[in-house]
N, C-alpha and C. Protein backbone atom coordinates (compact mmCIF):
# COMPACT_ATOMS: atom_id res chain seq x y z
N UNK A 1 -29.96 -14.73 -60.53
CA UNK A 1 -28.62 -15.26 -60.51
C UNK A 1 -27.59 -14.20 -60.91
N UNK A 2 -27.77 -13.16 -61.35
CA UNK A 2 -26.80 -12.19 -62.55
C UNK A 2 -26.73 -11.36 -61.13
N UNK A 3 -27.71 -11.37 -60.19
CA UNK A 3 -26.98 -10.19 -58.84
C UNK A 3 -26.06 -10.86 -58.40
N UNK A 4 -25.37 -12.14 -58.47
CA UNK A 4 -24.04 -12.75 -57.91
C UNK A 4 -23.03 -12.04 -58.42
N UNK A 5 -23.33 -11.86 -59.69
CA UNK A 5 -21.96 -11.11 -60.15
C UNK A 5 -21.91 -9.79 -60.62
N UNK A 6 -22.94 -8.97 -60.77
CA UNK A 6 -23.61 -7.68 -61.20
C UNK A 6 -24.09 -6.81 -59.98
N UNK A 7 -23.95 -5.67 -59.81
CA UNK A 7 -24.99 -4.85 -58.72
C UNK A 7 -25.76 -4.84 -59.76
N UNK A 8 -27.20 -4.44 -59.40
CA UNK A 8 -28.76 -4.28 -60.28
C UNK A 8 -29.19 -5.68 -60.99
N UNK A 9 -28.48 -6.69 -61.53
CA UNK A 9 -28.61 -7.94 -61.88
C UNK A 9 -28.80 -7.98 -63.09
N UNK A 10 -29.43 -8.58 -63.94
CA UNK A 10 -29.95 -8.84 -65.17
C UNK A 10 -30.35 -6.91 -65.49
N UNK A 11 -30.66 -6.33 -64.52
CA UNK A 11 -30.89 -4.97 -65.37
C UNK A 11 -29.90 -3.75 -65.18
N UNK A 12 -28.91 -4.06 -64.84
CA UNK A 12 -27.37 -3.70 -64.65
C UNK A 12 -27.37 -3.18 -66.40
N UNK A 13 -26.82 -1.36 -65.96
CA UNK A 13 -26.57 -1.65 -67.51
C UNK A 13 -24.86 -1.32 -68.27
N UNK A 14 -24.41 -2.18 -67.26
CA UNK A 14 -22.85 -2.79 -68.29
C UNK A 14 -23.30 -4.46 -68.30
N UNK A 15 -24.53 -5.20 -68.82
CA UNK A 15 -24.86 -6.39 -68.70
C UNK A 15 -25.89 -6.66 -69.85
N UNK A 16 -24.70 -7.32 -70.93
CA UNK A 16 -25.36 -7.57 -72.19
C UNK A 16 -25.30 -9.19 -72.14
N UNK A 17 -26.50 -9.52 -73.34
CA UNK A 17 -26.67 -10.85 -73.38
C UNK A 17 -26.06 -11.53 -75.09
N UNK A 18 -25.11 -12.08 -74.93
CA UNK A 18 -24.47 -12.23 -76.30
C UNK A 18 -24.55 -13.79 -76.71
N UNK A 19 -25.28 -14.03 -77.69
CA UNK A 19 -25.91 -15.32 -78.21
C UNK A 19 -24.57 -15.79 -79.46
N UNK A 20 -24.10 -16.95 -79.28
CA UNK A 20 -23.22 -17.96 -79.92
C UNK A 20 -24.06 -19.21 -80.61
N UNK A 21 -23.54 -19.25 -81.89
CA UNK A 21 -24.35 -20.50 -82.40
C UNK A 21 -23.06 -20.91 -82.95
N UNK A 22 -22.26 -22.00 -82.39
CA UNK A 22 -20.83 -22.58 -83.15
C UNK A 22 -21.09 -23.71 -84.35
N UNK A 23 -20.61 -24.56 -84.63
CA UNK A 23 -20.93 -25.08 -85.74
C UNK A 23 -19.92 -26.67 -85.46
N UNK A 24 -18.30 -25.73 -84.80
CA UNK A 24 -17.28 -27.01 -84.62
C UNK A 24 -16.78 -26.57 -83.61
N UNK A 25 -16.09 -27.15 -82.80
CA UNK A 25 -15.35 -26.80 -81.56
C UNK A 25 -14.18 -28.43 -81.35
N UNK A 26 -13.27 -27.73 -81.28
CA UNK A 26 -11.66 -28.63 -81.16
C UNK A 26 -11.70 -28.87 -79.19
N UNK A 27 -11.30 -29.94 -79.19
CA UNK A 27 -10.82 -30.51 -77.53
C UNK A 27 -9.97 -31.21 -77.31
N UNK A 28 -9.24 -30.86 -76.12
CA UNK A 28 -8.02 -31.72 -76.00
C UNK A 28 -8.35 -31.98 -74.72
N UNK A 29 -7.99 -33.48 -74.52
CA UNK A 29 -8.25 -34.09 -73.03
C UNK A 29 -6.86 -34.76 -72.56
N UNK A 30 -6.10 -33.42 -71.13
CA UNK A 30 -4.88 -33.55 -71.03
C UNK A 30 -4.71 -34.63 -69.99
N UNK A 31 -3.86 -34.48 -69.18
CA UNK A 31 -3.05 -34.91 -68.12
C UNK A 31 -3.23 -34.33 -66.26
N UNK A 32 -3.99 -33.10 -67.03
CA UNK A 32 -3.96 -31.99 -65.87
C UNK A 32 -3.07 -30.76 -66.23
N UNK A 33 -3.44 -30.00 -65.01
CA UNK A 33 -2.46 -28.92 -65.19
C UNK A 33 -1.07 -29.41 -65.13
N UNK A 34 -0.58 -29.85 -64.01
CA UNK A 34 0.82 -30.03 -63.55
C UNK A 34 1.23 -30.70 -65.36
N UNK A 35 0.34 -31.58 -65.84
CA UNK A 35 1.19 -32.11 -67.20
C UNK A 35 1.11 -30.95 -68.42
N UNK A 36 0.27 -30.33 -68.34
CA UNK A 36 0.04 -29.33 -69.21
C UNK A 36 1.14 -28.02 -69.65
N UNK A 37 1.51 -27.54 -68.16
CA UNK A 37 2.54 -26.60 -67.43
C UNK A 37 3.99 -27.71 -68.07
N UNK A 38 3.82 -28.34 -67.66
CA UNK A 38 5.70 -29.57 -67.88
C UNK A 38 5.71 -29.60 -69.37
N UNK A 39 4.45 -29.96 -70.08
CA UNK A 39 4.63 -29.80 -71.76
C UNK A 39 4.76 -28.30 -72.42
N UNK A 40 4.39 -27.47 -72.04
CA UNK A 40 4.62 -26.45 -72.33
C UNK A 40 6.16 -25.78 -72.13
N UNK A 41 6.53 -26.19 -70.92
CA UNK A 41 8.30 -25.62 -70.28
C UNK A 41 9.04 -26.57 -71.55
N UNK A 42 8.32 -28.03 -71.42
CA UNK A 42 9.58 -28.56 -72.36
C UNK A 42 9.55 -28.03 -74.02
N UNK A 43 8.68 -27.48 -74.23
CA UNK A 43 8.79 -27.10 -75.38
C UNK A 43 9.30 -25.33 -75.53
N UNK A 44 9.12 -24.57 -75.03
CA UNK A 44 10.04 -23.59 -74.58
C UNK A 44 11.26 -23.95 -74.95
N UNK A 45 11.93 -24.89 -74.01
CA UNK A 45 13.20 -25.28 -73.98
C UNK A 45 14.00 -25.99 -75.23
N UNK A 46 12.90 -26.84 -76.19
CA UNK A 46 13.44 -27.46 -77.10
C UNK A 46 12.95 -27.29 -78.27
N UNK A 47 12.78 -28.01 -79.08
CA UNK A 47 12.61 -28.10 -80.63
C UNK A 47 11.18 -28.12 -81.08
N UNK A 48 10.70 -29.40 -79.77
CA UNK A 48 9.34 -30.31 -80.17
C UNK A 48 8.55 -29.59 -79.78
N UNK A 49 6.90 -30.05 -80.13
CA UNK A 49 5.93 -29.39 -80.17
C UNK A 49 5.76 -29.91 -78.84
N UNK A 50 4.67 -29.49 -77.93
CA UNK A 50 4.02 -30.16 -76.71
C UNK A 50 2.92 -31.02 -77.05
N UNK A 51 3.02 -32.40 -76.04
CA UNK A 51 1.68 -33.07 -76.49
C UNK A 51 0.79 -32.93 -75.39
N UNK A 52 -0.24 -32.65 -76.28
CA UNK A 52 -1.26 -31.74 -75.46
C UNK A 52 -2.38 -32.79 -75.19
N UNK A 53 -2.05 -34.36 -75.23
CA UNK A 53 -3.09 -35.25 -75.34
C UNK A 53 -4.09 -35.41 -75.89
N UNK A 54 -5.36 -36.09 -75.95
CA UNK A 54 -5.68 -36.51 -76.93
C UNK A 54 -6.75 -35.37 -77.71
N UNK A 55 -6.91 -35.41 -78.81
CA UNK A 55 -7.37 -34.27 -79.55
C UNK A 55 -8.74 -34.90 -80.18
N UNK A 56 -9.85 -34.05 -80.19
CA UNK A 56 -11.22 -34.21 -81.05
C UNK A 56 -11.74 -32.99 -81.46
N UNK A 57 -12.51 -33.42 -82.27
CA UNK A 57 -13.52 -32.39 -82.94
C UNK A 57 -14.99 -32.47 -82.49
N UNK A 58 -15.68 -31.62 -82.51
CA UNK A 58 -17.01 -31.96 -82.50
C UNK A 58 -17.78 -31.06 -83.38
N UNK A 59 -18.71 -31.78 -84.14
CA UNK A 59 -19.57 -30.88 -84.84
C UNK A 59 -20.75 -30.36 -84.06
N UNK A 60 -21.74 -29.62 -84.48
CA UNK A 60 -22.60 -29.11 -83.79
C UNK A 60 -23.82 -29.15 -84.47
């Protein structure tokens, strides 16, 4: 699979394997882009924060 994005593949050597063990990770479940992009301009423009819809945590 790694020759899709690599010449030589998995033994390509600018192709390291970097292991993550998280613990918590934050999510926001928006609107879409188009609402995402419109909350962001309006807040540019004004005072308020953007609402970025609804927000969770997850432990791991």
């Amino acid at each position: 699979m790694a020759d899709a994005w690599f010449k030589g593949g998995k033994d390509a050597p600018n192709v390291r394997l970097i292991r993550f063990q998280p613990e918590m990770a934050e999510v926001w479940a928006t609107t879409g882009a188009a609402g995402f992009m419109y909350e962001i301009a309006k807040a540019n423009l004004g005072d308020s924060a953007p609402d970025m819809g609804e927000h969770g945590t997850v432990l791991f």
